[in-house]
Protein backbone atom coordinates (compact mmCIF):
# COMPACT_ATOMS: atom_id res chain seq x y z
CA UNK A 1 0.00 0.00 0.00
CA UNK A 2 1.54 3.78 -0.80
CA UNK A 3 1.93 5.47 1.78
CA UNK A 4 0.95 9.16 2.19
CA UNK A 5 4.59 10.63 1.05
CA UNK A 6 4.35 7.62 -1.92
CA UNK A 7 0.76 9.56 -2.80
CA UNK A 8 2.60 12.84 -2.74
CA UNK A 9 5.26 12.43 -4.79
CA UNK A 10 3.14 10.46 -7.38
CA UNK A 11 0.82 13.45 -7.57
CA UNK A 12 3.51 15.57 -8.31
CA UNK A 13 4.90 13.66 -11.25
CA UNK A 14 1.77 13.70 -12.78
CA UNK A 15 1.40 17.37 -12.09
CA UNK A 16 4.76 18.04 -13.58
CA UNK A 17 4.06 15.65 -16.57
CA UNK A 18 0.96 17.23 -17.83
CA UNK A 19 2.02 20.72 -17.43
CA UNK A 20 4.95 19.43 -20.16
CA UNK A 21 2.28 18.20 -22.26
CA UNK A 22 -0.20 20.90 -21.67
CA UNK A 23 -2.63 21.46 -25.04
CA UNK A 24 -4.31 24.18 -24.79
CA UNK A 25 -6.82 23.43 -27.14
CA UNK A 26 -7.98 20.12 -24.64
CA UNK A 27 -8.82 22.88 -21.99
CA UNK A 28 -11.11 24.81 -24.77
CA UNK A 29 -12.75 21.60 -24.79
CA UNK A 30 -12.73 21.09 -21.49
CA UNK A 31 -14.67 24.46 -20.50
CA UNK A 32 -17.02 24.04 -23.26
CA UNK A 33 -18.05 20.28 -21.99
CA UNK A 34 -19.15 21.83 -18.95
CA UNK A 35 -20.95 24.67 -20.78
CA UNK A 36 -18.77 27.47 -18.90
CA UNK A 37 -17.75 30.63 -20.22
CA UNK A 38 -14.55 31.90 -19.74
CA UNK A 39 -15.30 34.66 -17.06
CA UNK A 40 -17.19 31.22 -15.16
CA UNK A 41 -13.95 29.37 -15.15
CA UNK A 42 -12.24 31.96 -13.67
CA UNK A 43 -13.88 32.48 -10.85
CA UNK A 44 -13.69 29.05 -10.08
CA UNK A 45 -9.84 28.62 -10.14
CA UNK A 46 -9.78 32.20 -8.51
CA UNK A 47 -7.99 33.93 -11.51
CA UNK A 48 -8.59 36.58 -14.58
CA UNK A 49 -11.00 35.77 -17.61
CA UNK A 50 -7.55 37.35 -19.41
CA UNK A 51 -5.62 34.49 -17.81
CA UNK A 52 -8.06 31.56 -18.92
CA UNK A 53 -8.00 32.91 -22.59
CA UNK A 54 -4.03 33.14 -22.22
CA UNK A 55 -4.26 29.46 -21.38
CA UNK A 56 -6.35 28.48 -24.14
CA UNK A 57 -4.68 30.59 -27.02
CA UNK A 58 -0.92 28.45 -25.88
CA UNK A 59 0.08 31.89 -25.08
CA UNK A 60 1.02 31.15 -21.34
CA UNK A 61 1.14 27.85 -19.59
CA UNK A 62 -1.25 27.53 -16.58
CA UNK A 63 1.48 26.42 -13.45
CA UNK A 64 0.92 22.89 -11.46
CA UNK A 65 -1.09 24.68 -8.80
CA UNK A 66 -3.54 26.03 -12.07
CA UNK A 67 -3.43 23.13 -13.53
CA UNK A 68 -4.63 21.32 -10.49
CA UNK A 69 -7.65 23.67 -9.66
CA UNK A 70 -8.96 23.35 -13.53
CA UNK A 71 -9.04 19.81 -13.35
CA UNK A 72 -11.19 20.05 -10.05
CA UNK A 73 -13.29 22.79 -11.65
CA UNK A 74 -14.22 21.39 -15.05
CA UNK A 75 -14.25 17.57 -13.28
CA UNK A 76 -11.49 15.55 -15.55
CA UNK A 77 -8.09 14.55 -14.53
CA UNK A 78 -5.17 16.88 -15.58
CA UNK A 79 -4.10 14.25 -17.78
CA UNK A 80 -6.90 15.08 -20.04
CA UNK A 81 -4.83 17.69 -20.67
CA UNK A 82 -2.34 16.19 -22.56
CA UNK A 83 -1.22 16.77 -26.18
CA UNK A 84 -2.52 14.35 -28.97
CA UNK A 85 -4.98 13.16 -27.42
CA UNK A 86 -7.61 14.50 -30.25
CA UNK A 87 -6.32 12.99 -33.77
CA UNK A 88 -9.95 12.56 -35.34
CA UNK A 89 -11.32 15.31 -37.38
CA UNK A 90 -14.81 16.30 -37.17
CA UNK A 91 -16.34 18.37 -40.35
CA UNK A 92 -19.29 20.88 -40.74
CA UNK A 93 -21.78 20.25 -38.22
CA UNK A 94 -25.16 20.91 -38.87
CA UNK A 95 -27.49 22.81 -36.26
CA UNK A 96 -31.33 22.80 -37.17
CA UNK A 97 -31.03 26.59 -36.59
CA UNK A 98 -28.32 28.58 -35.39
CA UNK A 99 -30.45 31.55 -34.30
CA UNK A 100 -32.28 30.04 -31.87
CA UNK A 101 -29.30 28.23 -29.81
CA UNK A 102 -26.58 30.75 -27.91
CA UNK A 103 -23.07 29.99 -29.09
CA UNK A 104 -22.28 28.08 -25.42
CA UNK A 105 -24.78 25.65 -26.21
CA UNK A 106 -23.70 25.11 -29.56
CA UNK A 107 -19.88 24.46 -28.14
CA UNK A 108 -20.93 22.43 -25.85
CA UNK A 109 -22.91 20.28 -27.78
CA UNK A 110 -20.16 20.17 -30.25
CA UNK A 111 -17.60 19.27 -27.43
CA UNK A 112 -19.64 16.55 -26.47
CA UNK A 113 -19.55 15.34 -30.03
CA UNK A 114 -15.58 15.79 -29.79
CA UNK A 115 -15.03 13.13 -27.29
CA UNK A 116 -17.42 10.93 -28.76
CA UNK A 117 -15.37 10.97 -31.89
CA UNK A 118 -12.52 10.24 -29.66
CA UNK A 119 -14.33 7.19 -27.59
CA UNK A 120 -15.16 5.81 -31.04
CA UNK A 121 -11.61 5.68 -32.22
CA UNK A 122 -10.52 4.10 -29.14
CA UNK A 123 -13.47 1.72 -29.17
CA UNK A 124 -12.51 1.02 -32.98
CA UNK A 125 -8.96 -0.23 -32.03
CA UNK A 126 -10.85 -2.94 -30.24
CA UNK A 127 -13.94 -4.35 -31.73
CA UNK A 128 -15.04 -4.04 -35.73
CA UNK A 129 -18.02 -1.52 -36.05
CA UNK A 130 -20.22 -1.83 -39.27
CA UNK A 131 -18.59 -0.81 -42.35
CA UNK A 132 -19.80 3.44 -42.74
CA UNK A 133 -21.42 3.15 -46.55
CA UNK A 134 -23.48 5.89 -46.26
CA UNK A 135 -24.83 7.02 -49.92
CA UNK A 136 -23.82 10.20 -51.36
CA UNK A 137 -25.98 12.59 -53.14
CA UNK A 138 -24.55 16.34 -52.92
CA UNK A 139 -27.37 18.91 -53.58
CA UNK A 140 -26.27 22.66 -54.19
CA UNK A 141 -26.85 24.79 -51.12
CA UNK A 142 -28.67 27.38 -53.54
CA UNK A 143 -30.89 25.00 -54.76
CA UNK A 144 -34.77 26.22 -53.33
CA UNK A 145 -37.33 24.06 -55.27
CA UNK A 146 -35.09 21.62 -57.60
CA UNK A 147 -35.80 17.84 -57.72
CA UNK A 148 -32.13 17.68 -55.49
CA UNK A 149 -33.56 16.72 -52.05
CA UNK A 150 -36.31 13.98 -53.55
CA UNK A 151 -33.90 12.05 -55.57
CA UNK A 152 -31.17 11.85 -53.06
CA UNK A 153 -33.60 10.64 -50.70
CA UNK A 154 -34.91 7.88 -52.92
CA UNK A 155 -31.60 6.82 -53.69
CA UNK A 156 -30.78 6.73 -49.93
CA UNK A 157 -33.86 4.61 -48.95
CA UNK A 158 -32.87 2.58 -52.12
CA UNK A 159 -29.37 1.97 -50.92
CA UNK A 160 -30.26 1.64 -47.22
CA UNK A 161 -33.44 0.08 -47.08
CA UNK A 162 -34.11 -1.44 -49.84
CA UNK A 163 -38.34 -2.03 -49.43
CA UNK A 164 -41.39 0.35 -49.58
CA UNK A 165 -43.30 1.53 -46.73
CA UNK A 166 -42.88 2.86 -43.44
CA UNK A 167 -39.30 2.64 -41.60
CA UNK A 168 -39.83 0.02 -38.80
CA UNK A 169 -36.48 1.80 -36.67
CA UNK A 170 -34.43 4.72 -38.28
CA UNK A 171 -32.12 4.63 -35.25
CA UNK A 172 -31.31 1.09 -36.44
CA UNK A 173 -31.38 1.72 -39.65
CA UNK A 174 -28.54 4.82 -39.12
CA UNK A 175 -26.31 2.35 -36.71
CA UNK A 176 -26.67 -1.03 -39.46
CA UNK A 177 -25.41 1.29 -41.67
CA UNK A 178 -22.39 2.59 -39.51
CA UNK A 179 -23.06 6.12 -38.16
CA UNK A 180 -22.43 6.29 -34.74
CA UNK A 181 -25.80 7.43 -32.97
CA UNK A 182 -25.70 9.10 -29.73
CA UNK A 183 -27.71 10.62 -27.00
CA UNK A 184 -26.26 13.93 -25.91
CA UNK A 185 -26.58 14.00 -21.45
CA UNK A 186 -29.14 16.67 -20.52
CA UNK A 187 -29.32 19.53 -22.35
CA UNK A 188 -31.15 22.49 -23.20
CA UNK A 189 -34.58 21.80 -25.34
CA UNK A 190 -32.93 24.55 -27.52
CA UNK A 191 -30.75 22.59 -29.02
CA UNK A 192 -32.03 19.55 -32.00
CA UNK A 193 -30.87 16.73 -33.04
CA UNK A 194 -27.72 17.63 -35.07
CA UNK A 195 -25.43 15.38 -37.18
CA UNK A 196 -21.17 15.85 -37.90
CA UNK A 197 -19.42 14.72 -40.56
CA UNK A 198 -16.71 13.24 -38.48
CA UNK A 199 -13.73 10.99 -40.49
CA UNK A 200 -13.64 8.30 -40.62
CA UNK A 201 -16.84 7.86 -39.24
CA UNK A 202 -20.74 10.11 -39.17
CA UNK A 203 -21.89 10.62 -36.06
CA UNK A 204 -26.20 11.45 -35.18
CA UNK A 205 -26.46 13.17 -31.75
CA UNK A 206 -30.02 13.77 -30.54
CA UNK A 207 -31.36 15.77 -27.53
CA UNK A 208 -34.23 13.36 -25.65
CA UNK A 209 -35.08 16.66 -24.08
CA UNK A 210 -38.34 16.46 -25.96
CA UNK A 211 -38.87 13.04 -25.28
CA UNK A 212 -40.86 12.62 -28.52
CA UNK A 213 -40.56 9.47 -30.53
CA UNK A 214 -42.50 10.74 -33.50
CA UNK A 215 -40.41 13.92 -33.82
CA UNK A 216 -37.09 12.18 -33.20
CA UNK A 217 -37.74 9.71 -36.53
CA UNK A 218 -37.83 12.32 -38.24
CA UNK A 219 -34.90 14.33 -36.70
CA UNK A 220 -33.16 11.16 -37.50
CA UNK A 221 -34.21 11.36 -41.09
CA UNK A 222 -33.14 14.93 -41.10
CA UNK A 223 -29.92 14.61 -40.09
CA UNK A 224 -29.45 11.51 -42.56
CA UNK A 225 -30.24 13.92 -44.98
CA UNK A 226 -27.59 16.70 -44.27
CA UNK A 227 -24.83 13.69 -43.91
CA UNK A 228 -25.72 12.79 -47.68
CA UNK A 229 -26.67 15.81 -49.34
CA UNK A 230 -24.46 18.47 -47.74
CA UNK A 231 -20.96 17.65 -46.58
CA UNK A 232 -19.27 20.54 -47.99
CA UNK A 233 -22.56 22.97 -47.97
CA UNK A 234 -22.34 25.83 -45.14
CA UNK A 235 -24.98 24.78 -42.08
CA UNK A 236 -27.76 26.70 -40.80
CA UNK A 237 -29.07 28.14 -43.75
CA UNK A 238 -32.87 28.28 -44.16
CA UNK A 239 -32.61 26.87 -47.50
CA UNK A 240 -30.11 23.95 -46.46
CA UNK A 241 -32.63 23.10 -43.56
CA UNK A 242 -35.33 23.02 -46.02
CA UNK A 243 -33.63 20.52 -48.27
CA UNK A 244 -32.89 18.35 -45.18
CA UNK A 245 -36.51 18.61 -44.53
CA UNK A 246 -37.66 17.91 -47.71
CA UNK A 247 -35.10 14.48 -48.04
CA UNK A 248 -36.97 13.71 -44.33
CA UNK A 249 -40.63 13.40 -45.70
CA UNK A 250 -39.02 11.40 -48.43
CA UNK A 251 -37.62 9.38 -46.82
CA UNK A 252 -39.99 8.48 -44.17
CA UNK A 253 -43.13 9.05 -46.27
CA UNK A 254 -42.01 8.10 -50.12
CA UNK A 255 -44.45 9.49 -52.62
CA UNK A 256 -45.34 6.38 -54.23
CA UNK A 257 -46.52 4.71 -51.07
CA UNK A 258 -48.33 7.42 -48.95
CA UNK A 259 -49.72 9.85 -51.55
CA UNK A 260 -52.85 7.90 -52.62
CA UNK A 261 -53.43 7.32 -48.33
CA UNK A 262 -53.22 11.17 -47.74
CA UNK A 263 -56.18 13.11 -47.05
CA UNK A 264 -57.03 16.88 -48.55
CA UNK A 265 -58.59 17.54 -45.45
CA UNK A 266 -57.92 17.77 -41.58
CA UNK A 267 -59.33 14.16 -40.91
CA UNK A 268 -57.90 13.62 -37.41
CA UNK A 269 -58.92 9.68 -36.84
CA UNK A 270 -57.54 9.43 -40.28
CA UNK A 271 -54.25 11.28 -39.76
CA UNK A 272 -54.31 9.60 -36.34
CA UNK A 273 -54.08 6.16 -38.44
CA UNK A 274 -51.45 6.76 -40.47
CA UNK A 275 -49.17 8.22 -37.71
CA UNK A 276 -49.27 4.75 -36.51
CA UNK A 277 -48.63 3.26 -39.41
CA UNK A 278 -45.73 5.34 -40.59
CA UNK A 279 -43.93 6.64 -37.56
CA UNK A 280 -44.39 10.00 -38.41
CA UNK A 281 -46.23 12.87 -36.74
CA UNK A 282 -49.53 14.66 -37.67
CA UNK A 283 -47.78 17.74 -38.28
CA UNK A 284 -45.34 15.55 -40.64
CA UNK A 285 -48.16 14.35 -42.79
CA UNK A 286 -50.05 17.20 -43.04
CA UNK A 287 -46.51 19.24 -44.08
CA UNK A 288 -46.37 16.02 -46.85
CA UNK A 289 -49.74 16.16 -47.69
CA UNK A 290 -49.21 20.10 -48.88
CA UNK A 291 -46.21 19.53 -50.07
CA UNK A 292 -47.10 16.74 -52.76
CA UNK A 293 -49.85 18.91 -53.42
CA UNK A 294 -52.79 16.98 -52.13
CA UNK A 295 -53.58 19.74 -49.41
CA UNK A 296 -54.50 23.02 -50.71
CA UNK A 297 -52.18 25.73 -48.70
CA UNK A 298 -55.11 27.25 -46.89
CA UNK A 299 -56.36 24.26 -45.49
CA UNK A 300 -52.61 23.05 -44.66
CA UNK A 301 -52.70 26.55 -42.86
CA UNK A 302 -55.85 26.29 -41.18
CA UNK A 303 -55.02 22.35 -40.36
CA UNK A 304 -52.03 24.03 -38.25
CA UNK A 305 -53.56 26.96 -36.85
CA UNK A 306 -55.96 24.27 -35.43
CA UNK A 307 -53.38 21.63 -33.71
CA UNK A 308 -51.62 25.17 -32.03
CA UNK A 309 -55.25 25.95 -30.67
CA UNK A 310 -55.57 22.27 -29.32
CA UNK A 311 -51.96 22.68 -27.70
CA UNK A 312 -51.53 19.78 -30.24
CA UNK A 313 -48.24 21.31 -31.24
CA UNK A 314 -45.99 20.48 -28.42
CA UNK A 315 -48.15 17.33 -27.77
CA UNK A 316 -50.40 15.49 -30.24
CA UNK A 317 -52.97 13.21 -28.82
CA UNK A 318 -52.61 9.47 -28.28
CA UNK A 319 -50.61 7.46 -26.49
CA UNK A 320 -46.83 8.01 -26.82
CA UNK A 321 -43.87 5.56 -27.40
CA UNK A 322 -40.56 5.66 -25.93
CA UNK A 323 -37.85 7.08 -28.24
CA UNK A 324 -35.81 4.85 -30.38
CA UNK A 325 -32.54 4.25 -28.18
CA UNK A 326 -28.68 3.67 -29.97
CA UNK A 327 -27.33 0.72 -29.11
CA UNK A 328 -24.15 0.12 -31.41
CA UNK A 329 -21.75 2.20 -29.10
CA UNK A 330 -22.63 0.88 -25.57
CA UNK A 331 -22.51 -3.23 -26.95
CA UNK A 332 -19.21 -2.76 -28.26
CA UNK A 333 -18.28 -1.10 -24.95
CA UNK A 334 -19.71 -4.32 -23.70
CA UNK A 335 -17.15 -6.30 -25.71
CA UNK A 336 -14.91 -5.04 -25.03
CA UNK A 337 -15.68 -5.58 -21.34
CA UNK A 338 -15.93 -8.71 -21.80
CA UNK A 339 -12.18 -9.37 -23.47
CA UNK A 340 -10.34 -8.28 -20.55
CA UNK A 341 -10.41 -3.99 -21.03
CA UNK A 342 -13.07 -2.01 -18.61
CA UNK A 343 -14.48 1.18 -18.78
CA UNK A 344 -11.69 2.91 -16.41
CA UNK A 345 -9.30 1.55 -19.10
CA UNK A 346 -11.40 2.41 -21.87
CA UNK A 347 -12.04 6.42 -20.71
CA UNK A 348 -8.25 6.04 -20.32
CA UNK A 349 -7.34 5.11 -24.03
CA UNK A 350 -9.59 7.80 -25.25
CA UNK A 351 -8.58 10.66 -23.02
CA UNK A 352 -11.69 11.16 -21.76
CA UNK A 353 -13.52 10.75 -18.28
CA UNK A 354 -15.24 7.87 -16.66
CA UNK A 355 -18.42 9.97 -16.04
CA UNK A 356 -18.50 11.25 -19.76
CA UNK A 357 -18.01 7.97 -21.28
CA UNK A 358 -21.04 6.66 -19.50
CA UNK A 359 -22.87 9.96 -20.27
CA UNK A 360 -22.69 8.79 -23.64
CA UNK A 361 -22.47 4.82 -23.86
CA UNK A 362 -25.08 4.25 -20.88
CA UNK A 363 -24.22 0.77 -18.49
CA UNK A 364 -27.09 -1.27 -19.40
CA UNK A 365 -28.95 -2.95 -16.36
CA UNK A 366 -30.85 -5.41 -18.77
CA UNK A 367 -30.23 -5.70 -22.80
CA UNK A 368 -32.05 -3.51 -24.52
CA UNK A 369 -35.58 -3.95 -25.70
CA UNK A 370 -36.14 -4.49 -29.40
């Protein structure tokens, strides 16, 4: 057993170590894990917002004592500090709209999306994930009312799917097909599902803020379509969202299954039936139903103005269904278990904590449902 000296000096070393290997850029990541401005941080280590952004541009190097207090602050070790412990690459990632999220939340969700890019890798040198063979079907960003989104949607369900009708499990369907899917910890409603381009591998994050299943198949369909259509095109754009929206109802709702099944009116029982069926909200069908023409605008209009009157709009009647949960990331973790390598060892390999591994490949009391 070490004694207390034994502790000491070993604490020290590993002080000393990760102050060599400082990266600034891992405490940027830190803070914005833990959704903390800079002026936040400071207070907490008891120094100047000037200080914290002198650590995080390389231009000084916080000391040992530093060092220490921002690893208790932002809850990682000070190893997680240490240089090249970041290699992936993540690419555009696509908000559903960047006006109504504050900058913090968008960093932190991204940061969140960082280390699970970096668990992945680690996981990767262990077990075999499905080969990533996602379709690609690049739209122009400028393009407003072109056939783009349509086709690249039927060539997606063509490649991926492969039958008509509804989509029994798009969550499965994303994770047979090799993009990592992910449930971001609590987080503000603000913030939708959102998708990164990450290399080698895609990644889906979704916010179960919500909680609803309906809306969160067709998230999922949304964010398939920006990982297809729009790796190089710039996010957040109105008409970028659109297309992503328009490759959703597609997708879930393919015109030559659903159109001759659509009403031209608001029939509730019957739009109540075919949310069952298909997976897909009221709202959804009524938007598809306009949108293949079917639905006159006014009544599309007046069909909406109706579910906000009926509070239908934040929840639409009937019972609901628990969200479609990942599973792809947490079995492998299992695996992995299971040959010898824990999840201590595991955070380890991928520089990240304990805590936010779990956070984002849950421990499973029971298998999961199917």
């Amino acid at each position: 057993m070490n004694t207390t000296d034994d502790r000491a000096e070993q604490t020290a070393r590993r002080l000393t170590e990760a102050r060599l290997l400082f990266d600034c850029e891992r405490l940027t990541l830190a803070r914005r894990l833990r959704g903390l401005r800079k002026n936040q941080l400071a207070q907490a280590i008891d120094t100047t917002p000037t200080a914290v952004g002198q650590y995080e541009a390389g231009v000084h190097r916080p000391s040992e004592r530093t060092l220490s207090r921002l690893a208790i602050a932002l809850g990682v070790p000070v190893e997680f500090f240490h240089a090249g412990r970041s290699p992936v690459r993540l690419d555009t990632a696509h908000f559903r709209s960047l006006r109504s999220t504050t900058q913090i939340e968008r960093d932190q969700a991204l940061a969140y999306g960082r280390i699970a890019a970096d668990i992945v890798t680690a996981v990767e040198e262990l077990v075999e994930f499905p080969v990533a063979d996602l379709p690609e079907y690049p739209v122009p960003p400028d393009e407003i009312a072109g056939p783009g989104p349509v086709e690249a949607a039927r060539q997606a369900r063509k490649g991926m799917a492969g039958r008509p009708g509804s989509i029994p499990h798009m969550v499965r369907l994303l994770e047979k097909h090799g993009i990592i899917v992910l449930i971001l910890p609590s987080h503000t409603e603000r913030v939708d599902a959102f998708s990164i381009g990450a290399h080698p591998r895609p990644m889906v994050l979704f916010n179960p803020a919500k909680g609803d299943y309906w809306r969160n198949r067709f998230d999922a369909a949304h964010e398939l379509g920006h990982l297809v259509m729009h790796s190089d095109a710039e996010p957040g754009s109105k008409i970028v969202e659109d297309q992503a929206h328009r490759f959703a109802a597609e997708f879930l709702m393919p015109e030559a299954d659903i159109a001759d099944h659509l009403p031209r009116t608001a029939d509730w029982p019957r739009l109540a039936e075919l949310k069952g069926a298909w997976g897909v909200s009221m709202a959804a069908l009524l938007y598809r139903a306009r949108t293949l023409g079917i639905m006159q605008e006014s009544t599309y209009r007046n069909a909406m103005s109706s579910m906000s009157a009926r509070g239908w709009r934040r929840r639409e009647p009937g019972p609901g269904k628990p969200l479609e949960r990942p599973t792809m990331l947490t079995r492998a973790v299992e695996l992995i278990a299971e040959t010898g390598t824990d999840r201590d060892q595991l955070a380890g390999r991928a520089g990240v904590t304990r805590a936010d591994l779990d956070a984002l490949a849950p421990v499973r009391d029971q298998p999961a449902l199917t």
